[in-house]
PDB file of N, CA and C in Angstrom:
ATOM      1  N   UNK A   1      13.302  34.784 -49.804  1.00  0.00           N
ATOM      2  CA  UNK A   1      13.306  35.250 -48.451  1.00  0.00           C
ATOM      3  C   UNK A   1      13.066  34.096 -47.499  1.00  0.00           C
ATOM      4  N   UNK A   2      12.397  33.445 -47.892  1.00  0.00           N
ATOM      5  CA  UNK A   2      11.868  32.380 -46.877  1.00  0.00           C
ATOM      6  C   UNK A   2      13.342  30.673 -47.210  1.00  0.00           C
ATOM      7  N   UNK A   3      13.956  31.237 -48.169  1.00  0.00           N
ATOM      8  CA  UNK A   3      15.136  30.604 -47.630  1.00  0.00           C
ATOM      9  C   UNK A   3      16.042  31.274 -46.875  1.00  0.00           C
ATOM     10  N   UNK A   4      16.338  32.263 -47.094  1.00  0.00           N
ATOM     11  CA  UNK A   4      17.051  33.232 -45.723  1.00  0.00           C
ATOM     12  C   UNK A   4      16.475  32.615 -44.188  1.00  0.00           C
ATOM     13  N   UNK A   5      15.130  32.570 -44.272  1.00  0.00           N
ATOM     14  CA  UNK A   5      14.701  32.583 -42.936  1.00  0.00           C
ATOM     15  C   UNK A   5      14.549  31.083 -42.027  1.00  0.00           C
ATOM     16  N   UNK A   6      14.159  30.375 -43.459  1.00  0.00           N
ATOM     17  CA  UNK A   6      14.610  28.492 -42.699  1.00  0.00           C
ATOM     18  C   UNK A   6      16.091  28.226 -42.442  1.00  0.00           C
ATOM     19  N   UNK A   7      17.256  29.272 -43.081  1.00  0.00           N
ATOM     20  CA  UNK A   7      18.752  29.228 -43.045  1.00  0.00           C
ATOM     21  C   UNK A   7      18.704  29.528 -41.491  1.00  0.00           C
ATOM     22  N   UNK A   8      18.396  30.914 -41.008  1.00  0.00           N
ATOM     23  CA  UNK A   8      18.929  31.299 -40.049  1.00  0.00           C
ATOM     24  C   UNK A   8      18.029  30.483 -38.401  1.00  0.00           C
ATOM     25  N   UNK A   9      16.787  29.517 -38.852  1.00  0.00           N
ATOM     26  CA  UNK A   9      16.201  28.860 -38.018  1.00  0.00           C
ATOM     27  C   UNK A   9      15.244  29.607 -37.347  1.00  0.00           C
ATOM     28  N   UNK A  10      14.988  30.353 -37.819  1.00  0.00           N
ATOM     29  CA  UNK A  10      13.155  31.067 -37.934  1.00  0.00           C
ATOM     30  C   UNK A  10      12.168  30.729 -38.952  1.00  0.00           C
ATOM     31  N   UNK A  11      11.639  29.635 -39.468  1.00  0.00           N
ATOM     32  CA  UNK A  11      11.221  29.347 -40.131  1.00  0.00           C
ATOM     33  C   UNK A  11      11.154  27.874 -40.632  1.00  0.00           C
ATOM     34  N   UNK A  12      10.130  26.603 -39.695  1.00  0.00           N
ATOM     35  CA  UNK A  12      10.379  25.544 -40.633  1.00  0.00           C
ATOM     36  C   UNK A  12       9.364  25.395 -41.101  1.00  0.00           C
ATOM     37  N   UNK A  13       9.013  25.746 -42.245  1.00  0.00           N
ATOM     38  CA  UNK A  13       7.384  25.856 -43.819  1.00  0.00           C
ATOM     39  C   UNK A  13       6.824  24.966 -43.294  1.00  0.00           C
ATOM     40  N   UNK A  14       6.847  23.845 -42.936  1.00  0.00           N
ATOM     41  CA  UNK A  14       5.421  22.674 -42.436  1.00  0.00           C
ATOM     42  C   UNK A  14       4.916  23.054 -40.919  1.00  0.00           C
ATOM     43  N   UNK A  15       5.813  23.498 -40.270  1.00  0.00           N
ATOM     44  CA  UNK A  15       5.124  23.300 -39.129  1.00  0.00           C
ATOM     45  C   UNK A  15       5.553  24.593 -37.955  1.00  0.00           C
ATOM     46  N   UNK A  16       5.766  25.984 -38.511  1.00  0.00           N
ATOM     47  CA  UNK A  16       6.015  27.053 -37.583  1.00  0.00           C
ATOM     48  C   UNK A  16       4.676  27.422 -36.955  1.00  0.00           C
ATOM     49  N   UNK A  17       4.664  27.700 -36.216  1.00  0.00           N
ATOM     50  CA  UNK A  17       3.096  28.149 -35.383  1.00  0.00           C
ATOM     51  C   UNK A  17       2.794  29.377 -36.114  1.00  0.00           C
ATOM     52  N   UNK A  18       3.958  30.411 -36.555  1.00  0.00           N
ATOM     53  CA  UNK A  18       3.845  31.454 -37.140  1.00  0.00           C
ATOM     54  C   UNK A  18       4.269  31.981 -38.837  1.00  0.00           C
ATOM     55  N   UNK A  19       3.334  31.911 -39.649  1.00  0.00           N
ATOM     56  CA  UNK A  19       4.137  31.927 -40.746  1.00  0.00           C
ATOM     57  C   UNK A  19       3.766  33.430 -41.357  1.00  0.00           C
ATOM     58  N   UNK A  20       4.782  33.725 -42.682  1.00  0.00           N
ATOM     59  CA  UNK A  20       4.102  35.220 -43.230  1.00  0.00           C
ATOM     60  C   UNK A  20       4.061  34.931 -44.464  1.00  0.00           C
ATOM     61  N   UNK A  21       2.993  35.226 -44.644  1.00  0.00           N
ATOM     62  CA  UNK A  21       2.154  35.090 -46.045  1.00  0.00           C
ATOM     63  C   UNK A  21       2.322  36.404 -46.852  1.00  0.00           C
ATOM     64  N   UNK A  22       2.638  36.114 -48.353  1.00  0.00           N
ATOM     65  CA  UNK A  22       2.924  37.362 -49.513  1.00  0.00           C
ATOM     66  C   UNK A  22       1.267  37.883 -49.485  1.00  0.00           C
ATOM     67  N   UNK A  23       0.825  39.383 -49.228  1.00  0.00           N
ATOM     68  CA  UNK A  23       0.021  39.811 -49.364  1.00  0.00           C
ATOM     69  C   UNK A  23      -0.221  41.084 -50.586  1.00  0.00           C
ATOM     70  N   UNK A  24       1.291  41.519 -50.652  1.00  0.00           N
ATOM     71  CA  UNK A  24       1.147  42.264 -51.978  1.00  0.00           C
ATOM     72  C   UNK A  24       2.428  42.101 -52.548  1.00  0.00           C
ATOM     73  N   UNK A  25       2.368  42.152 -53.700  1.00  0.00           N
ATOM     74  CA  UNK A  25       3.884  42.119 -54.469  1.00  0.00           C
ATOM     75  C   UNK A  25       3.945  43.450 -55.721  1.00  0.00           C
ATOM     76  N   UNK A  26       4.931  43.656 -56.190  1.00  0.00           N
ATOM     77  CA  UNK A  26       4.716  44.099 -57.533  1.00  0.00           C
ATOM     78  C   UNK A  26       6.338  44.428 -58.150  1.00  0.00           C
ATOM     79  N   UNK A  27       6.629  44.866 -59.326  1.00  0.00           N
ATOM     80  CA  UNK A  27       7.815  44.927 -59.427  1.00  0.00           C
ATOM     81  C   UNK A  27       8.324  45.853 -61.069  1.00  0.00           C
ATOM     82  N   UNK A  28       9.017  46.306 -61.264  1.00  0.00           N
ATOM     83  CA  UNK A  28       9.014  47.127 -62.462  1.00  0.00           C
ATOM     84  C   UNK A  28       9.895  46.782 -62.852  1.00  0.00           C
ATOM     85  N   UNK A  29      10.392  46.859 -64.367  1.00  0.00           N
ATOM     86  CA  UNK A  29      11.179  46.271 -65.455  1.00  0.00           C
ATOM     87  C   UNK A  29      11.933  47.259 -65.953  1.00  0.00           C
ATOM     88  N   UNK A  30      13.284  47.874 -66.331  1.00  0.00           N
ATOM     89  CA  UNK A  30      13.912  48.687 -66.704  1.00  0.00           C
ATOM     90  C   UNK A  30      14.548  48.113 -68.017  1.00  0.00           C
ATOM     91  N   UNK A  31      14.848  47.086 -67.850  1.00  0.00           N
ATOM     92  CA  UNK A  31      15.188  46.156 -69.449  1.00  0.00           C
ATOM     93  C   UNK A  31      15.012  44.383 -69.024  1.00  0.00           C
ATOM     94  N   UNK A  32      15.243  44.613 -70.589  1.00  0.00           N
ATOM     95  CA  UNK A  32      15.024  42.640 -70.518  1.00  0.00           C
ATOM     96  C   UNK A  32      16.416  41.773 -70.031  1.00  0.00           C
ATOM     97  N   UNK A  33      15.580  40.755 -68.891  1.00  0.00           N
ATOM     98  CA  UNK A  33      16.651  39.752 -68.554  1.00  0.00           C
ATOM     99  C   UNK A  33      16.006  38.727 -69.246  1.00  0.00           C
ATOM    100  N   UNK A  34      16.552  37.526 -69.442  1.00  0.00           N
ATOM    101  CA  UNK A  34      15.998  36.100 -69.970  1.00  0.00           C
ATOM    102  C   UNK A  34      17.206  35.230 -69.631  1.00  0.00           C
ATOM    103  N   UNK A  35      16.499  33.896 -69.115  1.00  0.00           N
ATOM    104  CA  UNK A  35      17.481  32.809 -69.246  1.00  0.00           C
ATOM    105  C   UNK A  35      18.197  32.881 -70.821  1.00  0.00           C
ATOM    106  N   UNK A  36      19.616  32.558 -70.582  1.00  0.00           N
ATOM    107  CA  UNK A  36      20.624  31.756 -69.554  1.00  0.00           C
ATOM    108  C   UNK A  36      21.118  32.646 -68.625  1.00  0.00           C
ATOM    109  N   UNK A  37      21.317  34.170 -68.942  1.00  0.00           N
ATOM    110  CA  UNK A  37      21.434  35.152 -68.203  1.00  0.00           C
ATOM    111  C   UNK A  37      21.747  35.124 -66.689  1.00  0.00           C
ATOM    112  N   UNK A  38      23.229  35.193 -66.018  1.00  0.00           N
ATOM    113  CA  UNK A  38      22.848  35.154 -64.531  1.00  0.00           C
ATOM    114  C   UNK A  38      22.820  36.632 -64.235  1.00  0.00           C
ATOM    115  N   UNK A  39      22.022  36.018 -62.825  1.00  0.00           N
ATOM    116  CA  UNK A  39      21.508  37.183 -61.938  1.00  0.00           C
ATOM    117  C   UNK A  39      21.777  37.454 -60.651  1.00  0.00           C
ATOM    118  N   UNK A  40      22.085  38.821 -60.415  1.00  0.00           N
ATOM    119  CA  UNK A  40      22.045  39.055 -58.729  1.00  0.00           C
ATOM    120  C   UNK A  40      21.209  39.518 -58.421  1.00  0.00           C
ATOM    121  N   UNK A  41      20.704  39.625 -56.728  1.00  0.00           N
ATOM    122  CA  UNK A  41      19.911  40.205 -56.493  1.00  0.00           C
ATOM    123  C   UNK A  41      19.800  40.743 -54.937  1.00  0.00           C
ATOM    124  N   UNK A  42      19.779  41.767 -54.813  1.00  0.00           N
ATOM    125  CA  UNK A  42      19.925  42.357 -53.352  1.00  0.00           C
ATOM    126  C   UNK A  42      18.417  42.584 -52.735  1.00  0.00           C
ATOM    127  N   UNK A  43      18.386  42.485 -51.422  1.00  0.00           N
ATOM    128  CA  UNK A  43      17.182  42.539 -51.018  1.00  0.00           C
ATOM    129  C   UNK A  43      17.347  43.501 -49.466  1.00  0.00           C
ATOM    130  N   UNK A  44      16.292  44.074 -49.119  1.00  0.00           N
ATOM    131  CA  UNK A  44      16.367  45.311 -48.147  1.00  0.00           C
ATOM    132  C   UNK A  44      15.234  45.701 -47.018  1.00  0.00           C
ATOM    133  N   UNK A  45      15.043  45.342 -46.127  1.00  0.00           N
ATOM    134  CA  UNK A  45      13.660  45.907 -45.524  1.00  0.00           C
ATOM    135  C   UNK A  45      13.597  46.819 -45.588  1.00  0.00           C
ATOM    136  N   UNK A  46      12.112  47.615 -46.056  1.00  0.00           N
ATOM    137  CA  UNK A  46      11.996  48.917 -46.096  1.00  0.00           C
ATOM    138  C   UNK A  46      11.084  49.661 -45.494  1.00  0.00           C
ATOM    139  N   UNK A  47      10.097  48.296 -44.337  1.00  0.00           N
ATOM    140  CA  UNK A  47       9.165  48.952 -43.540  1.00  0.00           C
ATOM    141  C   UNK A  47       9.205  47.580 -42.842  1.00  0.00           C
ATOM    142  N   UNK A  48       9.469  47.894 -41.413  1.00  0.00           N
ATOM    143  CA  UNK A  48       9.323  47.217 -40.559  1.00  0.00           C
ATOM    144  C   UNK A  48       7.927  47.382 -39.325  1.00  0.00           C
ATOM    145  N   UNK A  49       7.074  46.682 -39.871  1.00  0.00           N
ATOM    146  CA  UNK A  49       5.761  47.011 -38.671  1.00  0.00           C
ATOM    147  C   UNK A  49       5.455  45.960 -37.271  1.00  0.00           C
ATOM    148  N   UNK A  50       4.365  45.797 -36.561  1.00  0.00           N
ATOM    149  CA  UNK A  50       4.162  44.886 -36.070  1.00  0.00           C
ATOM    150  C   UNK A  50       4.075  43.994 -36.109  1.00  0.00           C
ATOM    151  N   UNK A  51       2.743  43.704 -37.391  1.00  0.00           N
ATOM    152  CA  UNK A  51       2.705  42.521 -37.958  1.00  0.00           C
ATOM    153  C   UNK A  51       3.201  41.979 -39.661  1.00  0.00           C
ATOM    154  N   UNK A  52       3.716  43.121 -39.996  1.00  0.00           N
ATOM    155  CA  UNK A  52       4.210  42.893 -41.329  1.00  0.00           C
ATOM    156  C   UNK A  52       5.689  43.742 -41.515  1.00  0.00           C
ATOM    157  N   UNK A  53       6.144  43.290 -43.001  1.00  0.00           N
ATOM    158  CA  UNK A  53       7.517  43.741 -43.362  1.00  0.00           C
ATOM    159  C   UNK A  53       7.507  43.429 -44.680  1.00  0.00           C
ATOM    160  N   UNK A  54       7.633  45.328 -45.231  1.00  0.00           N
ATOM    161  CA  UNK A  54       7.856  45.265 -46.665  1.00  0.00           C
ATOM    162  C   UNK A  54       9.227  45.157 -47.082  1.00  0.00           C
ATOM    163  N   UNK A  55       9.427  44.351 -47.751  1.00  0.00           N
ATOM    164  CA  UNK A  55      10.586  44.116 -48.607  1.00  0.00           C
ATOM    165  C   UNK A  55      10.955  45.397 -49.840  1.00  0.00           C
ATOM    166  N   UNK A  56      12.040  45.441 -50.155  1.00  0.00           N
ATOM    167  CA  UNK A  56      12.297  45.756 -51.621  1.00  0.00           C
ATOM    168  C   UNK A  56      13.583  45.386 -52.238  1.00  0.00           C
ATOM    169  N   UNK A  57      13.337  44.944 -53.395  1.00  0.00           N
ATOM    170  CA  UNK A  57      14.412  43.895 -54.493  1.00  0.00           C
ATOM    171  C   UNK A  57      15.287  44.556 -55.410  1.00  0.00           C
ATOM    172  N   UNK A  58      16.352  44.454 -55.917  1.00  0.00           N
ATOM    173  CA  UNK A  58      17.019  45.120 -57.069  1.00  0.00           C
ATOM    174  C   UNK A  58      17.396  43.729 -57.363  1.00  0.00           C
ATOM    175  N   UNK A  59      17.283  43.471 -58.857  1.00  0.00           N
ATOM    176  CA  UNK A  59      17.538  42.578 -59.728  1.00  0.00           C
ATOM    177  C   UNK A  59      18.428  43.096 -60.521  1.00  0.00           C
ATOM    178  N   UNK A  60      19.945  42.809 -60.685  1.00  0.00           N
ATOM    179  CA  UNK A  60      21.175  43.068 -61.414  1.00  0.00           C
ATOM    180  C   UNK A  60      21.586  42.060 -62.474  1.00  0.00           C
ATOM    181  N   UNK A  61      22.039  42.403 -63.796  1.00  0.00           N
ATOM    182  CA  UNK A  61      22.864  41.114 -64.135  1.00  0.00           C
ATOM    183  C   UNK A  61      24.178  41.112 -63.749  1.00  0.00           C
ATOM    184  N   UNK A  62      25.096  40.357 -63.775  1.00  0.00           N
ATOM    185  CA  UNK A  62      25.463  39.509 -63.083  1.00  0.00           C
ATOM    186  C   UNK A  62      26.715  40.970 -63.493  1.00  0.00           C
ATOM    187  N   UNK A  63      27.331  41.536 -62.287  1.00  0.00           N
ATOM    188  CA  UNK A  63      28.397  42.796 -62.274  1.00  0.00           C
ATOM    189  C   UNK A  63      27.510  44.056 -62.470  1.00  0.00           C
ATOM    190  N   UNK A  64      26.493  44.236 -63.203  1.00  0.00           N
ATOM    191  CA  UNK A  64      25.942  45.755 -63.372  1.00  0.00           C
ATOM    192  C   UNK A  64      25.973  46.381 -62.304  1.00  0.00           C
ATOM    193  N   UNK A  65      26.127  47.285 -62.063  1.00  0.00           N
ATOM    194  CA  UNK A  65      25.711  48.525 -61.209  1.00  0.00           C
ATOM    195  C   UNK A  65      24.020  49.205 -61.438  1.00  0.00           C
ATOM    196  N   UNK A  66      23.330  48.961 -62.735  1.00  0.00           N
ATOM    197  CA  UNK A  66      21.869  49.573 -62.814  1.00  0.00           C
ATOM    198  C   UNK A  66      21.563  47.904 -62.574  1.00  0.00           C
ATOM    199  N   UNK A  67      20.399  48.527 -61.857  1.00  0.00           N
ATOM    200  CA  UNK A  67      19.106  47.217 -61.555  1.00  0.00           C
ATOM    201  C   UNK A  67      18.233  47.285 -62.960  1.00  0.00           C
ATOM    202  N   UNK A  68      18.248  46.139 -63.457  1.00  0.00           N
ATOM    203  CA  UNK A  68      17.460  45.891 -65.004  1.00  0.00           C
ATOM    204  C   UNK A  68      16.165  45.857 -64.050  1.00  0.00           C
ATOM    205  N   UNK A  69      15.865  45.730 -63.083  1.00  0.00           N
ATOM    206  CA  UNK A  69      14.403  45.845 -61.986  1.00  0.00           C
ATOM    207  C   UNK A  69      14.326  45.816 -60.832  1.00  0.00           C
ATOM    208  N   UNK A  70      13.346  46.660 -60.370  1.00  0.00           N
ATOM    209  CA  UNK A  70      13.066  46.897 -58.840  1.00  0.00           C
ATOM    210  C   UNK A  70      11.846  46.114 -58.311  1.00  0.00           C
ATOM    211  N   UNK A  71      11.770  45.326 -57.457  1.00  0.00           N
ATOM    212  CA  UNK A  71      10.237  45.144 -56.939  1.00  0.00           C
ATOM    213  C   UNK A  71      10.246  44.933 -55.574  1.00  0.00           C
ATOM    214  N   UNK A  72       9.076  44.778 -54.676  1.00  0.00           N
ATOM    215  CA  UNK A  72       8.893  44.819 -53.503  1.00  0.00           C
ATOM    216  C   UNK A  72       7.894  43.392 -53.563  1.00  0.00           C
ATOM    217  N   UNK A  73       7.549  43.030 -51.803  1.00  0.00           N
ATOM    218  CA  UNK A  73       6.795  42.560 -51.630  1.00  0.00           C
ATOM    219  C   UNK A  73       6.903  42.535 -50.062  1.00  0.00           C
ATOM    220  N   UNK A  74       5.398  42.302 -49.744  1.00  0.00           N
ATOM    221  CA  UNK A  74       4.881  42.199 -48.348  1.00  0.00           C
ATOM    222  C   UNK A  74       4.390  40.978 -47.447  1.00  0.00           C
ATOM    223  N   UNK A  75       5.192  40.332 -46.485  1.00  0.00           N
ATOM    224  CA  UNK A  75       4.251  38.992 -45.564  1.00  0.00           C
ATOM    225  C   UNK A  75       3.653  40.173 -44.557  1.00  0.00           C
ATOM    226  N   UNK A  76       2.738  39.349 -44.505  1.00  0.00           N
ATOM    227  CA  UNK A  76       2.200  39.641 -42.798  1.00  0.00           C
ATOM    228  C   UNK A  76       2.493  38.025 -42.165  1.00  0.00           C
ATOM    229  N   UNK A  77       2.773  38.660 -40.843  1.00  0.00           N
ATOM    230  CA  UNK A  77       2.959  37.182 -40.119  1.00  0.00           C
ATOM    231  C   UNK A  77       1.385  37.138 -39.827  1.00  0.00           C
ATOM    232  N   UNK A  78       0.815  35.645 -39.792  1.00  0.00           N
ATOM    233  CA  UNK A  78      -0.636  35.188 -38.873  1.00  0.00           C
ATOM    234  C   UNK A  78      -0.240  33.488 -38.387  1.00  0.00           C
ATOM    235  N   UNK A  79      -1.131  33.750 -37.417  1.00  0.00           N
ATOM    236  CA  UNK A  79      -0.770  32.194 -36.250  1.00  0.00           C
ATOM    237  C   UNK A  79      -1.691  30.932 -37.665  1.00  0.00           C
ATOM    238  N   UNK A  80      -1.087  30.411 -37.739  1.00  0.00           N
ATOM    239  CA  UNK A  80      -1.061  29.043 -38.473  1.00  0.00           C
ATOM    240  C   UNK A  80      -2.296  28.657 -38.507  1.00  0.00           C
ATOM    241  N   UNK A  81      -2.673  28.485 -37.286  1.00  0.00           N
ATOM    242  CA  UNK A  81      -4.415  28.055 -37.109  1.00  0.00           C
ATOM    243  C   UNK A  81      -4.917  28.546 -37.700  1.00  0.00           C
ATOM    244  N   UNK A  82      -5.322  30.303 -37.189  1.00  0.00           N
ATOM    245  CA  UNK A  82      -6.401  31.429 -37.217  1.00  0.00           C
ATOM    246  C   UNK A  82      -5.939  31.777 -38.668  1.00  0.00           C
ATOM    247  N   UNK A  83      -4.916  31.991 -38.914  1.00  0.00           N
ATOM    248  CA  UNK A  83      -4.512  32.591 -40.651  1.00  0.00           C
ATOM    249  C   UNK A  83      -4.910  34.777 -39.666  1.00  0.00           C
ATOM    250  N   UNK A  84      -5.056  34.566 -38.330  1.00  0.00           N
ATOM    251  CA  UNK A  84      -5.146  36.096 -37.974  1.00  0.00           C
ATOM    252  C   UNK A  84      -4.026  36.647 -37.976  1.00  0.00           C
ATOM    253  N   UNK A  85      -3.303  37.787 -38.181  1.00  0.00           N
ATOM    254  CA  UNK A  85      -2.372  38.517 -38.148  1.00  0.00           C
ATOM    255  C   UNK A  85      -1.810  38.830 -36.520  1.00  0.00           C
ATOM    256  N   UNK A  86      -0.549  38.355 -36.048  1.00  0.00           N
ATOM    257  CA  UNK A  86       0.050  38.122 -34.992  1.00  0.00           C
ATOM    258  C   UNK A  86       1.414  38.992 -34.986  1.00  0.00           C
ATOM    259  N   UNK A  87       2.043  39.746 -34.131  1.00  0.00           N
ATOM    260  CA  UNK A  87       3.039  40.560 -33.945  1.00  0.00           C
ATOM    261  C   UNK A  87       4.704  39.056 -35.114  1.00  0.00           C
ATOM    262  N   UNK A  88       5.215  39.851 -35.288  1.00  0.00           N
ATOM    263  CA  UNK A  88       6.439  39.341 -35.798  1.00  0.00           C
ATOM    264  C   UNK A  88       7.200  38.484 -34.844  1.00  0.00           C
ATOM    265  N   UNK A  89       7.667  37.465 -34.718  1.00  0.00           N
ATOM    266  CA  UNK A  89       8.253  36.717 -33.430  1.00  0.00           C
ATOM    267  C   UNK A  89       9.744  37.516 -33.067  1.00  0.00           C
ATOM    268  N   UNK A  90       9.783  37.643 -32.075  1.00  0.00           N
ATOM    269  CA  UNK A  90      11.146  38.935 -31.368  1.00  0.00           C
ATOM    270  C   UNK A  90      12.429  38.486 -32.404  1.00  0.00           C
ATOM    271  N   UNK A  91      12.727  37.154 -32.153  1.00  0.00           N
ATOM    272  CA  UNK A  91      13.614  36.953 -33.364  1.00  0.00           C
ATOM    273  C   UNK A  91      13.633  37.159 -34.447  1.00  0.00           C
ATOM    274  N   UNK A  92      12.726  36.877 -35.043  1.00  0.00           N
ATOM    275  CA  UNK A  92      12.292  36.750 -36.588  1.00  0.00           C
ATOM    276  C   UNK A  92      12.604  38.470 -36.926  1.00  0.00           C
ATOM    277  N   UNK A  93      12.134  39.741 -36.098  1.00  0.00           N
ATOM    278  CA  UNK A  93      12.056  40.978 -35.951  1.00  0.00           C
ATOM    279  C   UNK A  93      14.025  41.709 -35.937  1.00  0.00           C
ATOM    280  N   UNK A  94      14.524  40.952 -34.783  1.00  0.00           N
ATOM    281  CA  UNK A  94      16.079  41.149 -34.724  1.00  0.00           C
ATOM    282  C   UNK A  94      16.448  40.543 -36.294  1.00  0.00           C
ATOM    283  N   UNK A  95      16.472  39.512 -36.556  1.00  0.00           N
ATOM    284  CA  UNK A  95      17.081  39.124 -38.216  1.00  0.00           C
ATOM    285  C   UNK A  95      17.027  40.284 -38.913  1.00  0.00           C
ATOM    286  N   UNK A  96      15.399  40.824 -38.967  1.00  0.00           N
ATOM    287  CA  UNK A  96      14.908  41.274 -40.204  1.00  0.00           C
ATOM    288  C   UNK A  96      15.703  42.883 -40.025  1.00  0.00           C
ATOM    289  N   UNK A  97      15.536  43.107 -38.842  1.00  0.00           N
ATOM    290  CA  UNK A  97      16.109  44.706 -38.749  1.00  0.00           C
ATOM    291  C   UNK A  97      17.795  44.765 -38.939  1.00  0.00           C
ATOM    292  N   UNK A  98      18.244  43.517 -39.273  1.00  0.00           N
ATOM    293  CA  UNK A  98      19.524  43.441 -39.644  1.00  0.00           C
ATOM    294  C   UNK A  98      19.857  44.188 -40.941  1.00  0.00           C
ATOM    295  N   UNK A  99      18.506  43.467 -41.973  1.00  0.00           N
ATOM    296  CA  UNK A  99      18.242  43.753 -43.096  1.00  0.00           C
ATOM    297  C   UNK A  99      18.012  45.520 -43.152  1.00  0.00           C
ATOM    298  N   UNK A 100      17.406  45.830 -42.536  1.00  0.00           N
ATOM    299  CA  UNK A 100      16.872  47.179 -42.298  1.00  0.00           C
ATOM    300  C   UNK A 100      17.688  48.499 -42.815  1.00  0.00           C
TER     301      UNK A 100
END
């Protein structure tokens, strides 16, 4: 995700005033993938809040139609300094509800 987001120029990792930090993750397994195995993987917002945005993942091999796994995960944005939780930047918010 956070290459999506340095792509579209919301996001440079050393030095954004605003960054979002993984606060929960988790993810479930329907069968086994293993290297060399390629993979796709689609990704979806599935809660868009003030200060946060849950994700959720489908992990495919490479043509399937069933996801061999599902998982999610959550940033909250917080101001760089404080590490306090800060509204989503208006842009960063338009991208994401693209996803939406």
């Amino acid at each position: 995700m956070n290459g999506w987001l340095v792509e579209k120029g919301l996001l440079a990792i050393a030095d954004s005033p605003v960054v979002g930090l993984v606060v929960e993750s988790g993810c479930t397994y329907f069968e086994s993938v293993a290297f060399p195995e390629v993979l796709e993987a689609g990704i979806a917002v599935a809660h868009l809040g003030r200060s946060s945005v849950r994700y959720r993942i489908g992990i495919f091999k490479a043509g399937a139609d069933q996801a061999s796994a599902h998982g999610h995960f959550v940033h909250v944005y917080v101001d760089r300094a404080t590490q306090r939780p800060v509204e989503i930047p208006p842009a960063t918010r338009a991208m994401l509800n693209e996803l939406a």
